[in-house]
PDB file of N, CA and C in Angstrom:
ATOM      1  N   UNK A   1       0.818  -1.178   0.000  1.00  0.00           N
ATOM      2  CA  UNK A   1       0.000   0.000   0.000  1.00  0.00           C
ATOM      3  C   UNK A   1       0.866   1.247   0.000  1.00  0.00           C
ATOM      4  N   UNK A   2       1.728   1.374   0.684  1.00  0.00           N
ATOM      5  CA  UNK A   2       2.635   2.633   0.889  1.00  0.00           C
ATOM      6  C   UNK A   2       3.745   2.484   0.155  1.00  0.00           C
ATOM      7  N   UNK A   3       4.719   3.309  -0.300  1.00  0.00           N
ATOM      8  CA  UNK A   3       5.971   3.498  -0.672  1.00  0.00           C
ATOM      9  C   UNK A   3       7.056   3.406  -0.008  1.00  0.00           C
ATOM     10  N   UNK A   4       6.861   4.214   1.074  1.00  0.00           N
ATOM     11  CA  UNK A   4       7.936   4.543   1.677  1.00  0.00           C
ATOM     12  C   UNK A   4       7.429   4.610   3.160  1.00  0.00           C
ATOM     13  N   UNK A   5       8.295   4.062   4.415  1.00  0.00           N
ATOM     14  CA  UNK A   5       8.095   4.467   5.337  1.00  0.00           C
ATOM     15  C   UNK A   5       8.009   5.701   6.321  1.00  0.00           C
ATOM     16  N   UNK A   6       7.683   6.244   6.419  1.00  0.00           N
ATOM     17  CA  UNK A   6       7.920   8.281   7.089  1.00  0.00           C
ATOM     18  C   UNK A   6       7.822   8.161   8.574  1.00  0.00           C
ATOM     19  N   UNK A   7       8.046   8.024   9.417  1.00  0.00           N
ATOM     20  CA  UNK A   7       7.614   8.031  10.776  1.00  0.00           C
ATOM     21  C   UNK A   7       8.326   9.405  11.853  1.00  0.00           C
ATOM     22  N   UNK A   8       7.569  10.471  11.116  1.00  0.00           N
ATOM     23  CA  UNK A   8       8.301  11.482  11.816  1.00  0.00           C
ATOM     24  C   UNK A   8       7.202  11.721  13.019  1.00  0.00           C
ATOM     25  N   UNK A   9       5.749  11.201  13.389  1.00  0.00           N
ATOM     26  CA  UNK A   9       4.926  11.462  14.412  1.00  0.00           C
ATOM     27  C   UNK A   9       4.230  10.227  14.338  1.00  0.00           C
ATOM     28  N   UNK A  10       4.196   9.357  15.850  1.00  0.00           N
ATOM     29  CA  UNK A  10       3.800   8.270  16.267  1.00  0.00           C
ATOM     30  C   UNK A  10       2.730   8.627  16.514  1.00  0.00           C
ATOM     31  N   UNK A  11       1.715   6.996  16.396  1.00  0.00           N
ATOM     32  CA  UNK A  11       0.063   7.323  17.243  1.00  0.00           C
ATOM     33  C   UNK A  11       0.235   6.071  17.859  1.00  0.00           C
ATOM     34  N   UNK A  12      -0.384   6.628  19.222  1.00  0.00           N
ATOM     35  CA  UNK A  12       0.667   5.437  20.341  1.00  0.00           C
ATOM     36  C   UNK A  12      -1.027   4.612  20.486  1.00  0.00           C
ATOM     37  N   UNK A  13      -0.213   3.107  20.747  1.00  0.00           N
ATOM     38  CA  UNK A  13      -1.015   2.055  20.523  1.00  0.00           C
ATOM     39  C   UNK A  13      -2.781   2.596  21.415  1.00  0.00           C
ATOM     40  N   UNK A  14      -3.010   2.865  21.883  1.00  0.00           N
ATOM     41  CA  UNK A  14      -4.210   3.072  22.921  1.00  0.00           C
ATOM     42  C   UNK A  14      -5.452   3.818  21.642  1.00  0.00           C
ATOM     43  N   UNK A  15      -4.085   4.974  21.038  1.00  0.00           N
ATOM     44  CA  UNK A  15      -5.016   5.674  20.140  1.00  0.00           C
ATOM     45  C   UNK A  15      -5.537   4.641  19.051  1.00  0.00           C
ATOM     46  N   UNK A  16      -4.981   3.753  18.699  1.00  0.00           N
ATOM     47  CA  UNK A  16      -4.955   3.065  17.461  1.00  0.00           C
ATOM     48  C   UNK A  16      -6.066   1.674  17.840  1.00  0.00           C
ATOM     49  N   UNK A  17      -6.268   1.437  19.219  1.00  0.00           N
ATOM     50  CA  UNK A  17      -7.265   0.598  19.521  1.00  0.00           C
ATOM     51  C   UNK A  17      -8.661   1.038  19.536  1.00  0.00           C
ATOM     52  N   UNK A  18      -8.700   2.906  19.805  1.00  0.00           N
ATOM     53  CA  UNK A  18      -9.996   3.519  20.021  1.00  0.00           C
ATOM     54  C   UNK A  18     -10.393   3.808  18.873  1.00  0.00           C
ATOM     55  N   UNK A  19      -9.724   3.888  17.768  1.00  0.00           N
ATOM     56  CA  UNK A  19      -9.950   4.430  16.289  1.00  0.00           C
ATOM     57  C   UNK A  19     -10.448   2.769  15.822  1.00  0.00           C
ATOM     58  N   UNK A  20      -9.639   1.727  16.275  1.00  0.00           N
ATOM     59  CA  UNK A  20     -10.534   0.179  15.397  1.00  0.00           C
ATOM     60  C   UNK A  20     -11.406   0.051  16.099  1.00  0.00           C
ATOM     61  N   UNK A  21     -12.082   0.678  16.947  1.00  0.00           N
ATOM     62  CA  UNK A  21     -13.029   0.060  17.691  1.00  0.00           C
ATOM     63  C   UNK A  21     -14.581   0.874  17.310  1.00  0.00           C
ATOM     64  N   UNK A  22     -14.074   2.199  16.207  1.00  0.00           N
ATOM     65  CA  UNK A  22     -15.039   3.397  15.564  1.00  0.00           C
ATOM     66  C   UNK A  22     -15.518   2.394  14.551  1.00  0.00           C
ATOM     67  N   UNK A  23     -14.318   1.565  14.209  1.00  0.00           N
ATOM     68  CA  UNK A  23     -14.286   1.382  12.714  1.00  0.00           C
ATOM     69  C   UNK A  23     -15.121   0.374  12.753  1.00  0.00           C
ATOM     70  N   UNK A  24     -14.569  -0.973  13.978  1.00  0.00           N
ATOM     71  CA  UNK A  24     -15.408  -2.031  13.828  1.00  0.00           C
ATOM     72  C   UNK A  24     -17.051  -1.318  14.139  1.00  0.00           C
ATOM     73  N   UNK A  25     -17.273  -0.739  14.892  1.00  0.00           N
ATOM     74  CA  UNK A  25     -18.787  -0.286  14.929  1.00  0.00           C
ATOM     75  C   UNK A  25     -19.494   0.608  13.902  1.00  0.00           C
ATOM     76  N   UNK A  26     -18.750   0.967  12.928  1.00  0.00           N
ATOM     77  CA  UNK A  26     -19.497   1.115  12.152  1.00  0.00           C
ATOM     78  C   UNK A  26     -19.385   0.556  10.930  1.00  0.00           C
ATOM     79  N   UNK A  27     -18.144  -0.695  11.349  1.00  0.00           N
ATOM     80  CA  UNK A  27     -19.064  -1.924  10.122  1.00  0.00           C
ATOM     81  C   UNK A  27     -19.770  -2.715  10.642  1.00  0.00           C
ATOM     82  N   UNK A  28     -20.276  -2.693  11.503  1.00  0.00           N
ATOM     83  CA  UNK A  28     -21.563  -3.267  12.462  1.00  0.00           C
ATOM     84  C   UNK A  28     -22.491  -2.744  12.090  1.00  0.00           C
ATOM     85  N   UNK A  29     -22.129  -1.313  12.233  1.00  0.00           N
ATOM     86  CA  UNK A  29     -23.640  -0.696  11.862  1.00  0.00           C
ATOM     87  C   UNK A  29     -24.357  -1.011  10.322  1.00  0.00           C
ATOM     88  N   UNK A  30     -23.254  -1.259   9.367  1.00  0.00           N
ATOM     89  CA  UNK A  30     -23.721  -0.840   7.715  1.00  0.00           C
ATOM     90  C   UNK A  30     -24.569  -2.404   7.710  1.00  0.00           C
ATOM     91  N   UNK A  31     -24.403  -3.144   8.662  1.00  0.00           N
ATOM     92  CA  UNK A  31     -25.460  -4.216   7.936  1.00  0.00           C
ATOM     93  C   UNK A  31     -26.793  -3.759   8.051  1.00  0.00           C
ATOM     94  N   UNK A  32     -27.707  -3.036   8.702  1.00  0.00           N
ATOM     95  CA  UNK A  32     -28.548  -2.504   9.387  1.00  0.00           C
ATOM     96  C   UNK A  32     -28.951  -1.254   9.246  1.00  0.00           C
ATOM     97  N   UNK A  33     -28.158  -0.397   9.169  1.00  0.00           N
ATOM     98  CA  UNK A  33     -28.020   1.153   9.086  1.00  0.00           C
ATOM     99  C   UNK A  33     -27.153   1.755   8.231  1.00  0.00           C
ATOM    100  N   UNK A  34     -26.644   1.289   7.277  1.00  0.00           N
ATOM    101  CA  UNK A  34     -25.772   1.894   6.114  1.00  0.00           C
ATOM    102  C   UNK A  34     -25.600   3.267   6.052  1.00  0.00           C
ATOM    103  N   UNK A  35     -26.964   4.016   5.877  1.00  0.00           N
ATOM    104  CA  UNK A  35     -26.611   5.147   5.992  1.00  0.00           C
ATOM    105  C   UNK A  35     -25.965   5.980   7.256  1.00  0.00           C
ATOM    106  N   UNK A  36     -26.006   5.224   8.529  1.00  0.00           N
ATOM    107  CA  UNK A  36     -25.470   5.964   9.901  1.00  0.00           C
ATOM    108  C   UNK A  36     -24.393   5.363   9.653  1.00  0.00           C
ATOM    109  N   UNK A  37     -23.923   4.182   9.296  1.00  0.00           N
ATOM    110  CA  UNK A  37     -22.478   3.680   9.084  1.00  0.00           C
ATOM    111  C   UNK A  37     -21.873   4.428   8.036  1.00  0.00           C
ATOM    112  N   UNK A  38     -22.245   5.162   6.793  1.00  0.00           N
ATOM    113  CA  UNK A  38     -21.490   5.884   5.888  1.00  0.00           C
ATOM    114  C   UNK A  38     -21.694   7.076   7.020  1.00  0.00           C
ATOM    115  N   UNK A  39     -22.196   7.644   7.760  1.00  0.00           N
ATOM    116  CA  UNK A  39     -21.926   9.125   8.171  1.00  0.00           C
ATOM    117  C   UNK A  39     -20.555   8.901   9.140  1.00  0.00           C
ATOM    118  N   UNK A  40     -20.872   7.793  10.204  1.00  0.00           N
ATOM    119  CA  UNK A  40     -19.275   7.632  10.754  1.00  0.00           C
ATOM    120  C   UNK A  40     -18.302   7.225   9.838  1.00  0.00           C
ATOM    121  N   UNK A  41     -18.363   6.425   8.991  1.00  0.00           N
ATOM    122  CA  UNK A  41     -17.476   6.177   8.209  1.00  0.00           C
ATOM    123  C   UNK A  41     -16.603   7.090   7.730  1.00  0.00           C
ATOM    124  N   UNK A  42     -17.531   8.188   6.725  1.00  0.00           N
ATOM    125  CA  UNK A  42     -16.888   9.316   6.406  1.00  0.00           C
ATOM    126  C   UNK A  42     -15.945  10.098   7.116  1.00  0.00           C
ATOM    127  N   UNK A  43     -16.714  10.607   8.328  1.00  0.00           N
ATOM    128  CA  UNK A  43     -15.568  11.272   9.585  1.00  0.00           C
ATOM    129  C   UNK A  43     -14.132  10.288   9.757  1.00  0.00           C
ATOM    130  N   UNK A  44     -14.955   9.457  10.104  1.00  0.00           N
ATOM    131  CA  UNK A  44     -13.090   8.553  10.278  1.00  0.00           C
ATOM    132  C   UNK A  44     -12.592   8.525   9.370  1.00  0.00           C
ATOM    133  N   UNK A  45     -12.810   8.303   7.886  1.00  0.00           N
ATOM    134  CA  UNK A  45     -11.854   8.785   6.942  1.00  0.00           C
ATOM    135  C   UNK A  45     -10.978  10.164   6.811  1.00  0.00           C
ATOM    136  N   UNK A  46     -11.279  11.058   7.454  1.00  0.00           N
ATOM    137  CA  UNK A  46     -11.479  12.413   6.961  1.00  0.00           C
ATOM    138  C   UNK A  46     -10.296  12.526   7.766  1.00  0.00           C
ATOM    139  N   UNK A  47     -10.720  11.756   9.443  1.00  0.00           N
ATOM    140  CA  UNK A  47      -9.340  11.767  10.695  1.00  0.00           C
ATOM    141  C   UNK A  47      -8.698  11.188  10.745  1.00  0.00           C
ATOM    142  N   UNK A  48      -8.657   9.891   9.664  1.00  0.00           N
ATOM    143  CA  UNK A  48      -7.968   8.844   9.700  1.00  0.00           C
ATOM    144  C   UNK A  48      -6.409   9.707   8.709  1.00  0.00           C
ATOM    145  N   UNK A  49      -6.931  10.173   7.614  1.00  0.00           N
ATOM    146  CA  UNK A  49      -6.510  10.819   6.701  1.00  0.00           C
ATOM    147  C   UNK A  49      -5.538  12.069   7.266  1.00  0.00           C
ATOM    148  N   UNK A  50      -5.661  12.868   8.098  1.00  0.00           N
ATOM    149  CA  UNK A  50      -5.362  13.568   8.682  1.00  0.00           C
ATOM    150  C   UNK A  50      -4.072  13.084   9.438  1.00  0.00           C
ATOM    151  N   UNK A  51      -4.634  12.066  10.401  1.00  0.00           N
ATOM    152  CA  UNK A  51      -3.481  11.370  11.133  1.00  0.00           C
ATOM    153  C   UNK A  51      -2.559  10.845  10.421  1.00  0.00           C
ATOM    154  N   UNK A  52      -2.503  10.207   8.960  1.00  0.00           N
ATOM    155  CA  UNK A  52      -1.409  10.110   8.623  1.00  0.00           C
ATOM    156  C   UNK A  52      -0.616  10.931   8.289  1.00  0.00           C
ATOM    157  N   UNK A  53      -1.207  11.880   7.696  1.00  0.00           N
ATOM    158  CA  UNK A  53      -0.461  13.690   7.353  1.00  0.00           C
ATOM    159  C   UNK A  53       0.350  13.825   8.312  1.00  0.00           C
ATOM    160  N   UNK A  54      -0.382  13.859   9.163  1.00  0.00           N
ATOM    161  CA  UNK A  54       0.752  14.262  10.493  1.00  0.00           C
ATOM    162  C   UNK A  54       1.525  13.275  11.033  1.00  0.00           C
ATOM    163  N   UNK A  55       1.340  11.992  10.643  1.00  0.00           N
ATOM    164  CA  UNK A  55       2.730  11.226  11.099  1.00  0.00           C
ATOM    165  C   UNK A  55       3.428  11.479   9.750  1.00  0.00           C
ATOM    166  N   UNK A  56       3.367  11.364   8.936  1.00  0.00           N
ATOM    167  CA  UNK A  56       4.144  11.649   7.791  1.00  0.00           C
ATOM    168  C   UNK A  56       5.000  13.287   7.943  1.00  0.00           C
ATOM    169  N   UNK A  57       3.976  13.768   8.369  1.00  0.00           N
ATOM    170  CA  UNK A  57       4.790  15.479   8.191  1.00  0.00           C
ATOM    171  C   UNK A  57       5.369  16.190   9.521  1.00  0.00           C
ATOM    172  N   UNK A  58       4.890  14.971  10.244  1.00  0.00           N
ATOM    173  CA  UNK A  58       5.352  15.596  12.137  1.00  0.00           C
ATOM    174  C   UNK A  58       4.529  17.480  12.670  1.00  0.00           C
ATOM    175  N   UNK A  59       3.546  17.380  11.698  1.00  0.00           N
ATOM    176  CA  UNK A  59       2.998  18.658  11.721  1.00  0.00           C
ATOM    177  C   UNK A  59       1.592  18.376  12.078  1.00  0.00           C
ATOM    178  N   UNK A  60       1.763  18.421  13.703  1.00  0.00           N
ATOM    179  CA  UNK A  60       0.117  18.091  14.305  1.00  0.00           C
ATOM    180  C   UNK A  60      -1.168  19.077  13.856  1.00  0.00           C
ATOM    181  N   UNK A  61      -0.504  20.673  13.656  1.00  0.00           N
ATOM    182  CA  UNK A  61      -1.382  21.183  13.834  1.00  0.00           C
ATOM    183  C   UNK A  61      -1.732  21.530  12.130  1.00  0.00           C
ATOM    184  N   UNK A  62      -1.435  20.171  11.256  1.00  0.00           N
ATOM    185  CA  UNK A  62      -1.584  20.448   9.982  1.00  0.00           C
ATOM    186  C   UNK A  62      -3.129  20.111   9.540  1.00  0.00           C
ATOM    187  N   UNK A  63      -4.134  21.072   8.991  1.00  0.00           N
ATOM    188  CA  UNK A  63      -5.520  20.355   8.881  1.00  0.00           C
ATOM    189  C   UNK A  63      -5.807  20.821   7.447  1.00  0.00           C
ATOM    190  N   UNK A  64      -5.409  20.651   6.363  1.00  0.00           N
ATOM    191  CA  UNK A  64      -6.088  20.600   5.302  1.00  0.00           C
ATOM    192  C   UNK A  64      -6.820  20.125   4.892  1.00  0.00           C
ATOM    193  N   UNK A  65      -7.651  20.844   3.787  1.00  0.00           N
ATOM    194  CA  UNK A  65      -9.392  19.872   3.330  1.00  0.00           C
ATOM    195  C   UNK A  65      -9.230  18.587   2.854  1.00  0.00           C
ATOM    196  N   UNK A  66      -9.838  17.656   3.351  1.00  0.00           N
ATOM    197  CA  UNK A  66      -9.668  16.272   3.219  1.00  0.00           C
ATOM    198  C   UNK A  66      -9.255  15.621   2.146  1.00  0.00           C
ATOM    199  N   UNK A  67      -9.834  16.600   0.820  1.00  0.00           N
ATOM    200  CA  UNK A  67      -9.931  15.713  -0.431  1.00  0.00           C
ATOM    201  C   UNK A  67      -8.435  16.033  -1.259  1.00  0.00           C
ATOM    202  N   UNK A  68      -7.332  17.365  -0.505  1.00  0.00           N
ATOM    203  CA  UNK A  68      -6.354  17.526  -0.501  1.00  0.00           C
ATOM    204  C   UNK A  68      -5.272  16.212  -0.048  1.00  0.00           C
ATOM    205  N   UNK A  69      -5.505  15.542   0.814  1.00  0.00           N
ATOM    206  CA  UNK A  69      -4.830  14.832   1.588  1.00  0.00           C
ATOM    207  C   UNK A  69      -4.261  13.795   1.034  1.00  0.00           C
ATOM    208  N   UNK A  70      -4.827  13.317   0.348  1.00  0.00           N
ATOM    209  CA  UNK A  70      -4.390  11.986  -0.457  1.00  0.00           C
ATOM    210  C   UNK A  70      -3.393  12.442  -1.444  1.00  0.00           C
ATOM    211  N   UNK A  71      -3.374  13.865  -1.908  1.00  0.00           N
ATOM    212  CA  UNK A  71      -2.286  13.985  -3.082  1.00  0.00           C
ATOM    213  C   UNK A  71      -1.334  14.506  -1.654  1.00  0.00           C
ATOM    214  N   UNK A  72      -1.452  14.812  -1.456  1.00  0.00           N
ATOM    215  CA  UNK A  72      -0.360  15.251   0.182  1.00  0.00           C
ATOM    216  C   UNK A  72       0.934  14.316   0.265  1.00  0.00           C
ATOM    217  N   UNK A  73      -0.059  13.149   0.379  1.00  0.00           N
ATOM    218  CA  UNK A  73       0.767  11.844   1.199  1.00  0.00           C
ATOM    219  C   UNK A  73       1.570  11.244  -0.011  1.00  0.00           C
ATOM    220  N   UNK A  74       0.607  11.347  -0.927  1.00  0.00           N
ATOM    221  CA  UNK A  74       1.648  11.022  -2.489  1.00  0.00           C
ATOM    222  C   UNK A  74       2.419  11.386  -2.838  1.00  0.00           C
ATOM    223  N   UNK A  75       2.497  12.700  -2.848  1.00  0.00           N
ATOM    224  CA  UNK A  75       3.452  13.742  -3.268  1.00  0.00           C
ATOM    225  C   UNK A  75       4.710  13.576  -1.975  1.00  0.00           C
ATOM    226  N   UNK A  76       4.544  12.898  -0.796  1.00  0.00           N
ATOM    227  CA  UNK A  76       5.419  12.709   0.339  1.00  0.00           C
ATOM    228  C   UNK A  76       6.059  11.658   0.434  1.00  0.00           C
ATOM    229  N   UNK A  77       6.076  10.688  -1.153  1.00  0.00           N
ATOM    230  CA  UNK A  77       5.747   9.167  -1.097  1.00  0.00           C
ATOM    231  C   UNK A  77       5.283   8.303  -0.219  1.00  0.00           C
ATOM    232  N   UNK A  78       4.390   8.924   0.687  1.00  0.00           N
ATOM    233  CA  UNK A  78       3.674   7.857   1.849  1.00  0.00           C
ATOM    234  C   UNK A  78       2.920   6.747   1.003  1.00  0.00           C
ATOM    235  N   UNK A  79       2.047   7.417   0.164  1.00  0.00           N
ATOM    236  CA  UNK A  79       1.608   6.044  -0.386  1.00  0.00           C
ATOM    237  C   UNK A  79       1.692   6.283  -2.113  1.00  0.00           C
ATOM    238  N   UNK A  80       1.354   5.166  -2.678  1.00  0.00           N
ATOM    239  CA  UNK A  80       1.535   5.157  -4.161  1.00  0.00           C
ATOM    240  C   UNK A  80      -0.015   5.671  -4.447  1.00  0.00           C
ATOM    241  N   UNK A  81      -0.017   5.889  -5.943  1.00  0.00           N
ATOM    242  CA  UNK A  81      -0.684   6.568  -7.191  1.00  0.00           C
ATOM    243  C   UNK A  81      -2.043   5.767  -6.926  1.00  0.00           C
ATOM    244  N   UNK A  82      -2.105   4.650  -7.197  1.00  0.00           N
ATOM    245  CA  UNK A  82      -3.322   3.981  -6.646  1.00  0.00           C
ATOM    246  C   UNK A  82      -4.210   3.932  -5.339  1.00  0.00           C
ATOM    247  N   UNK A  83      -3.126   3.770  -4.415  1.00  0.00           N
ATOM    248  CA  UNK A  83      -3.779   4.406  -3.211  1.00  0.00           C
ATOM    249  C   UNK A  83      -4.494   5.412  -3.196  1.00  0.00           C
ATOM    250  N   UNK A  84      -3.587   6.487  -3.333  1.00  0.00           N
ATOM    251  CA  UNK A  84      -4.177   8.217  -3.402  1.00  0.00           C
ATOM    252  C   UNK A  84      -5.605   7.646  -4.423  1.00  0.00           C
ATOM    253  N   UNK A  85      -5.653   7.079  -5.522  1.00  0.00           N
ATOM    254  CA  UNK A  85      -6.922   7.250  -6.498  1.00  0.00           C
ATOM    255  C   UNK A  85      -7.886   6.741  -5.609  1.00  0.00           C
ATOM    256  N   UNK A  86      -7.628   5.657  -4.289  1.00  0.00           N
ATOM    257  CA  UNK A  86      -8.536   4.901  -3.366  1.00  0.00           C
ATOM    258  C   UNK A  86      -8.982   5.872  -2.762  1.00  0.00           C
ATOM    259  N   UNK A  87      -7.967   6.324  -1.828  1.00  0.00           N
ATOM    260  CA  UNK A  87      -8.702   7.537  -0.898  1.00  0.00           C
ATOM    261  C   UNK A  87      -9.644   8.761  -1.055  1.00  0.00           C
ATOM    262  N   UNK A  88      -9.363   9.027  -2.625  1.00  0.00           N
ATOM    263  CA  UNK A  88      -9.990  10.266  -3.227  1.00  0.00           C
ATOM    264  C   UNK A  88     -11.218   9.561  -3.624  1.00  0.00           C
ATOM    265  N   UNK A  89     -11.548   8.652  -4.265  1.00  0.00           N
ATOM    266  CA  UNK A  89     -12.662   7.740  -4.620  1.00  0.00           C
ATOM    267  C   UNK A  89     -13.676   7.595  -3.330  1.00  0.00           C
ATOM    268  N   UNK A  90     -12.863   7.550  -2.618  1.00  0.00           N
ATOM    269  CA  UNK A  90     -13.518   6.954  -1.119  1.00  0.00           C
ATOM    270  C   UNK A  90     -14.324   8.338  -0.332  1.00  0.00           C
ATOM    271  N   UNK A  91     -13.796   8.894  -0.516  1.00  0.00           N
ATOM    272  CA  UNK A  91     -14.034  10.628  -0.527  1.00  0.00           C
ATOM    273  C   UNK A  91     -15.643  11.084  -0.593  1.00  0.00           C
ATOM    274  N   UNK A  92     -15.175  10.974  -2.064  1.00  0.00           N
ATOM    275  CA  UNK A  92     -16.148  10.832  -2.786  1.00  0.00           C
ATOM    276  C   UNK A  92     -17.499  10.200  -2.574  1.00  0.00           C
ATOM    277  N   UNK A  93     -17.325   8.864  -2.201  1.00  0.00           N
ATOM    278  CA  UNK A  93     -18.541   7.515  -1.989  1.00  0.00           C
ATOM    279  C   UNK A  93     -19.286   8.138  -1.540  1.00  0.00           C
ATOM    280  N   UNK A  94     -20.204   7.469  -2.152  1.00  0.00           N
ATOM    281  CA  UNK A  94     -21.580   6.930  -0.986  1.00  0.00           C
ATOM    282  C   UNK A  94     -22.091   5.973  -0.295  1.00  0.00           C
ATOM    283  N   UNK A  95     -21.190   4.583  -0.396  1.00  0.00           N
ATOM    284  CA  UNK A  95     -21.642   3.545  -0.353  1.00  0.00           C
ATOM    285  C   UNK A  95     -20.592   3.212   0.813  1.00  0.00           C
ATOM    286  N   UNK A  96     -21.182   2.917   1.893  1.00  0.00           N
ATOM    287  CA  UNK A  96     -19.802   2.671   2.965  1.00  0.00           C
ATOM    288  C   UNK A  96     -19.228   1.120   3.461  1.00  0.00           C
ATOM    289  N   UNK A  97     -19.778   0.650   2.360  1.00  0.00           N
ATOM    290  CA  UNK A  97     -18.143  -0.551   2.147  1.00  0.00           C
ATOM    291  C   UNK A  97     -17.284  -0.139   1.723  1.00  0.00           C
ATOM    292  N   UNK A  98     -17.211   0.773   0.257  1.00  0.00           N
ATOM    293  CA  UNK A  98     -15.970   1.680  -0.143  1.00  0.00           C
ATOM    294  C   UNK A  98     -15.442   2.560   1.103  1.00  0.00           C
ATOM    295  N   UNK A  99     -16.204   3.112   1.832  1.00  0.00           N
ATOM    296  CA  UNK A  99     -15.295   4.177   2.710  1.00  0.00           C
ATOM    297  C   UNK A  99     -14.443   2.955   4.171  1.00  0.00           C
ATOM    298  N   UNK A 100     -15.534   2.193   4.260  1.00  0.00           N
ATOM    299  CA  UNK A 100     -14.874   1.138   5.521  1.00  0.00           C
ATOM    300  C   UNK A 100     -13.790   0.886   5.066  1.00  0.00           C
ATOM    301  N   UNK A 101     -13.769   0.438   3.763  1.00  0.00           N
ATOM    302  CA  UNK A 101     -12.113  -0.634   3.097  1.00  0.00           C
ATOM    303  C   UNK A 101     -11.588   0.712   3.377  1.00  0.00           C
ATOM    304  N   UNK A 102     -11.179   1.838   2.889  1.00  0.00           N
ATOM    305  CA  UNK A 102     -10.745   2.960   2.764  1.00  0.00           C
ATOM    306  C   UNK A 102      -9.794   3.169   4.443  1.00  0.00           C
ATOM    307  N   UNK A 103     -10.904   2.973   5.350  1.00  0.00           N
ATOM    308  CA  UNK A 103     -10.656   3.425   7.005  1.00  0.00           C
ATOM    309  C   UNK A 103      -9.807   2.300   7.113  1.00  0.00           C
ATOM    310  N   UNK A 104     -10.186   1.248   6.740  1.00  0.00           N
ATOM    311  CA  UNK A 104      -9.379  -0.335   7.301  1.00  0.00           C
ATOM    312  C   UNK A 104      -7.690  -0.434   6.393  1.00  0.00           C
ATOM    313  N   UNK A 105      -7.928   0.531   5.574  1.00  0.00           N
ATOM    314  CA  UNK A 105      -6.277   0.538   4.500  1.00  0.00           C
ATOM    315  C   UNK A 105      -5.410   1.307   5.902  1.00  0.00           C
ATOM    316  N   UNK A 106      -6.410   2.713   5.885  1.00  0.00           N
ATOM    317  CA  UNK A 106      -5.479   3.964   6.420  1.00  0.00           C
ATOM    318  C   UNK A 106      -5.108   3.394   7.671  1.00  0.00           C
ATOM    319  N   UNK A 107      -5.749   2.551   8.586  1.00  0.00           N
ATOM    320  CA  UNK A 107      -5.593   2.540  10.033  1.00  0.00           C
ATOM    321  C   UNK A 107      -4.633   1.613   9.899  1.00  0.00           C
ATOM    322  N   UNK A 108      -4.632   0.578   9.076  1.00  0.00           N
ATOM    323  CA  UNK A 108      -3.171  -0.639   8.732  1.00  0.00           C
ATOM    324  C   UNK A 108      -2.049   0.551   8.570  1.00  0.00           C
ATOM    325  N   UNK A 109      -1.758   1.606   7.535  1.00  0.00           N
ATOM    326  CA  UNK A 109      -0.695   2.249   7.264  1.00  0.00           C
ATOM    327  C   UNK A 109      -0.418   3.027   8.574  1.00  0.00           C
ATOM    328  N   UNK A 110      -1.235   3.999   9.377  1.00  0.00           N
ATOM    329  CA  UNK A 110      -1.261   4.553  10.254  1.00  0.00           C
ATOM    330  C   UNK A 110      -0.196   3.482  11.519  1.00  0.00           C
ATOM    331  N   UNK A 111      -1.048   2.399  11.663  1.00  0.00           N
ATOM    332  CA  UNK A 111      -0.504   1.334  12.981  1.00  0.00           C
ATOM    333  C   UNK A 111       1.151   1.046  12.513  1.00  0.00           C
ATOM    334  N   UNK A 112       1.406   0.786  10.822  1.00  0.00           N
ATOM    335  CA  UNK A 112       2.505  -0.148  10.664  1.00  0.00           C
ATOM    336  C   UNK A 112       3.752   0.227  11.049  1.00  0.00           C
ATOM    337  N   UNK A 113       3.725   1.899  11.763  1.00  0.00           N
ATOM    338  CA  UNK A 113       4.981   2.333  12.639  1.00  0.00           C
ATOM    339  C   UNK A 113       4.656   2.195  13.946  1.00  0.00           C
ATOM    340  N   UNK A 114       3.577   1.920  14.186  1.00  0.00           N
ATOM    341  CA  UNK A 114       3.353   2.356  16.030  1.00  0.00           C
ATOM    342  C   UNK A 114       3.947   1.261  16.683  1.00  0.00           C
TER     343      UNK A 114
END
């Protein structure tokens, strides 16, 4: 999924259990409630997205518009060309199996330094 490793800002394990635990509940929710599972979904993409920025850039107080982010991390070689087309796609969705896979990529890349 990624290019290159960057680990200039850690997300220490505790954070990374409370963020799978958003994620697993709201792929709980999409069997049932799809549409309340795409509204969390979305947000955690948006912070999921964010958090890697800032482990990648060591710049916490970095918050650019979401749909920026994915060329961010590309352009940082965090992740490859395809990725970025995932995340921006995912963005995009409406359908929140696309945004879950999306949360379940970022939180693997996010964890694989912690």
């Amino acid at each position: 999924m990624g290019v290159k490793a960057t680990a200039k800002s850690r997300i220490d394990m505790n954070t990374l259990e409370r963020l799978d635990a958003i994620l697993t509940a709201a792929e709980s929710l999409a069997m049932n409630w799809p549409e309340d599972a795409k509204q969390i979904a979305s947000g955690l993409l948006r912070a999921l997205l964010r958090l890697e920025l800032v482990k990648v850039t060591g710049k916490p107080r970095s918050n650019p518009e979401p749909d920026r982010i994915a060329m961010k991390l590309y352009q940082k070689t965090a992740i490859d060309k395809a990725t970025m087309r995932r995340f921006t796609a995912a963005l995009k969705s409406q359908n929140p199996v696309i945004i879950l896979d999306a949360c379940r990529g970022l939180l693997v890349l996010i964890a694989d330094d912690a």
